[in-house]
Protein backbone atom coordinates (compact mmCIF):
# COMPACT_ATOMS: atom_id res chain seq x y z
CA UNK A 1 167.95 68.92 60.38
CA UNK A 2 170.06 65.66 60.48
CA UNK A 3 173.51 65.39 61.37
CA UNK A 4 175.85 62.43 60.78
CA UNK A 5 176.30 60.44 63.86
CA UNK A 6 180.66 60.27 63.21
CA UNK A 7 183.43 61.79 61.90
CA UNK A 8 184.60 59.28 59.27
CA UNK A 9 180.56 59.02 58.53
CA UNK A 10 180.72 62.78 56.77
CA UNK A 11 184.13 61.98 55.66
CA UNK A 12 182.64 58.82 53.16
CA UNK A 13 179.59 61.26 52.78
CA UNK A 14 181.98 64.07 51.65
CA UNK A 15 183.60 60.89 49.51
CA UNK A 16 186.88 62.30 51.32
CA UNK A 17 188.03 58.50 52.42
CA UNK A 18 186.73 55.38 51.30
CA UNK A 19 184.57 52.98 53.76
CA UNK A 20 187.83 51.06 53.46
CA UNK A 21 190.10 53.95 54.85
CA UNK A 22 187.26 54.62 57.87
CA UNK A 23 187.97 51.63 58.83
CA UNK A 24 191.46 52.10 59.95
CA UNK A 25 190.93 55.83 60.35
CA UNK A 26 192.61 57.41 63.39
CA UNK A 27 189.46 59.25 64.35
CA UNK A 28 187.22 56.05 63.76
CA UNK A 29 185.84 56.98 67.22
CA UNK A 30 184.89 60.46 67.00
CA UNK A 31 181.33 60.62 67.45
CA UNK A 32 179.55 63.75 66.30
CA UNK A 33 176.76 63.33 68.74
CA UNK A 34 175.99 62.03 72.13
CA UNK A 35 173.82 62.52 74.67
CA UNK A 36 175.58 64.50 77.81
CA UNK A 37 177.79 65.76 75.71
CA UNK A 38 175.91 68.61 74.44
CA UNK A 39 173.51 71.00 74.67
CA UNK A 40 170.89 70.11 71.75
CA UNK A 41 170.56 66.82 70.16
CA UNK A 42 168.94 66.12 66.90
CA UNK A 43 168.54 62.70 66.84
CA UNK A 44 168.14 60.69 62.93
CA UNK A 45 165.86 57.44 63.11
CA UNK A 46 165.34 55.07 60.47
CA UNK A 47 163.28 52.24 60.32
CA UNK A 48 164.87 49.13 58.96
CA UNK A 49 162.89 47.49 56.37
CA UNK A 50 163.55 43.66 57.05
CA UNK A 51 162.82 41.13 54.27
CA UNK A 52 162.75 37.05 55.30
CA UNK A 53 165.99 35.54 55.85
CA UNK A 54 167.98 39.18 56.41
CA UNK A 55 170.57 38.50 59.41
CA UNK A 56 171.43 41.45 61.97
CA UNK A 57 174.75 41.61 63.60
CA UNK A 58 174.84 43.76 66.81
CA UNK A 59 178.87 44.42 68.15
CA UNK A 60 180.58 46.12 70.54
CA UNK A 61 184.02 47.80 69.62
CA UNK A 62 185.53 44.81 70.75
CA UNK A 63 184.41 43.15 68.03
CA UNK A 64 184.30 45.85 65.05
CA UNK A 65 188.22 47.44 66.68
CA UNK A 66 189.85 44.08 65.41
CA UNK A 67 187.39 42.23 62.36
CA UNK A 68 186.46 44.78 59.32
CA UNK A 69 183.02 44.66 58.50
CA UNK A 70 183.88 42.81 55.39
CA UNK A 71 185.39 40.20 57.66
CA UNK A 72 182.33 39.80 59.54
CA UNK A 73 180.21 39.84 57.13
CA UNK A 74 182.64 36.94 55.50
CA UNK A 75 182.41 35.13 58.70
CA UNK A 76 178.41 35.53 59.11
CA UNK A 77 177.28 34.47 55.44
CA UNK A 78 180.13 31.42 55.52
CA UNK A 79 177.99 30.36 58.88
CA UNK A 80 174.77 31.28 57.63
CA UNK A 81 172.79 28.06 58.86
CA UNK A 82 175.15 28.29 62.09
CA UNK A 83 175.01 31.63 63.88
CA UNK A 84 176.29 29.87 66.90
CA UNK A 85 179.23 29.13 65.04
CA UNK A 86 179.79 32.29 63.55
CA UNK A 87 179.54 34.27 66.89
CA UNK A 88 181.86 32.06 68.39
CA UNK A 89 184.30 32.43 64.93
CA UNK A 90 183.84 36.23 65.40
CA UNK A 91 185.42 36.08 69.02
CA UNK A 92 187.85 33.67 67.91
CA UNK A 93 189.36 36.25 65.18
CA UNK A 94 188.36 39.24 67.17
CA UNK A 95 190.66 37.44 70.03
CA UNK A 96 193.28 36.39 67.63
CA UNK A 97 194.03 39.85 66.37
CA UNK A 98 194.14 41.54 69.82
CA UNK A 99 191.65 41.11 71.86
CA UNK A 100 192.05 43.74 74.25
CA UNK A 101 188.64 44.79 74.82
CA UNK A 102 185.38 43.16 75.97
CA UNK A 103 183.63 41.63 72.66
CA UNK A 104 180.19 41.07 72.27
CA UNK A 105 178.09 39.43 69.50
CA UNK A 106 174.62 39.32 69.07
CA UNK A 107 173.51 37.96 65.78
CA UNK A 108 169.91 37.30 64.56
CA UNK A 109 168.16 35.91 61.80
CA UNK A 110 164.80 37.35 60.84
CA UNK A 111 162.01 35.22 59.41
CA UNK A 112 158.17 34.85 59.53
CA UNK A 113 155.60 34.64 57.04
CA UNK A 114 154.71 38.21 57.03
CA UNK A 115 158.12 39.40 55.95
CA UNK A 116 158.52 40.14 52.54
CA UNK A 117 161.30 37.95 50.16
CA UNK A 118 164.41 39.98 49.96
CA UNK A 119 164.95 42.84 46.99
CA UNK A 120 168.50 42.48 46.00
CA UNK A 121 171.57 42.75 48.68
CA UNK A 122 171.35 46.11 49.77
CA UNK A 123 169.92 46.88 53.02
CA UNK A 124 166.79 48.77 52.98
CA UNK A 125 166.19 51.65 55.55
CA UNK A 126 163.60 54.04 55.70
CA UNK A 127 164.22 57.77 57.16
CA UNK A 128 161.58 59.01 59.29
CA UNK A 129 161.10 62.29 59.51
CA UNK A 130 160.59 63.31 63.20
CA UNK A 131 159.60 66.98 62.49
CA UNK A 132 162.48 68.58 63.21
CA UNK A 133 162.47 66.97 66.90
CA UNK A 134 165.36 67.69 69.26
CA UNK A 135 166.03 67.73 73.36
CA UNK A 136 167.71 70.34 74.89
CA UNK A 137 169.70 69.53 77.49
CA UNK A 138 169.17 72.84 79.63
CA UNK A 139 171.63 73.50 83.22
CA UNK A 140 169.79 72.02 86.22
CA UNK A 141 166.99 74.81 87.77
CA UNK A 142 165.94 72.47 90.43
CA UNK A 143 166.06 75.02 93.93
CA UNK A 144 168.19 73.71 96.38
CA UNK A 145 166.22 74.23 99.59
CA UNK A 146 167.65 74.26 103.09
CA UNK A 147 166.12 72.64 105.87
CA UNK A 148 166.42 75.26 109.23
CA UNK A 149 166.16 73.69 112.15
């Protein structure tokens, strides 16, 4: 059993609103699933299959709150040979439209002979199935025991 990790996640899913609209969405933030929150979790992993040259981008909601993705990923592929300089662009714009918020930017570029050339632009992930995994998060049973002196 998988579960979407937010609320405008099943709302593209659902094609309700457009990856456009979740980006301004006023429940953006609603996350479906977190740990402490709940009782059960049923976590969804995918393995990301990385092809030579691919570049990650790792943000807080500093970042993603005040740059769209399509900004970012305007910003990153303009500063492709300088991911210095696109971090520090990032801030720049993330800072120039607000700025509230602590922003963090960690961007890296993958390469290595073993990595295969890249297949087109998509990204490629691959689900794995865990087997229907899941924690339960059950009330705390530990005895309390009192000392009697």
């Amino acid at each position: 059993m998988t579960k979407d990790q937010s609320l405008v996640q099943q709302l593209i899913d659902a094609q309700q609103i457009s990856p456009e609209e979740a980006e301004t969405h006023t429940l953006k933030n609603v996350i479906l699933q977190a740990l402490g929150a709940q009782n059960e979790i049923f976590p969804v992993a995918a393995r990301l299959k990385p092809c030579n040259g691919d570049v990650l981008l790792l943000c807080s909601d500093g970042l993603s709150n005040k740059v769209s993705a399509a900004g970012m990923q305007r910003i990153v592929t303009e500063n492709y040979d300088s991911l210095g300089q696109a971090a520090a662009t990032l801030v720049t714009e993330a800072n120039a439209n607000g700025g509230e918020d602590n922003i963090t930017v960690v961007i890296a570029k993958l390469s290595g002979d073993n990595l295969p050339a890249p297949n087109g632009e998509d990204v490629q992930l691959e689900i794995l199935d865990l087997g229907n995994v899941h924690d339960t998060a059950e009330q705390d049973t530990a005895e309390i025991v009192e000392d009697e002196a």
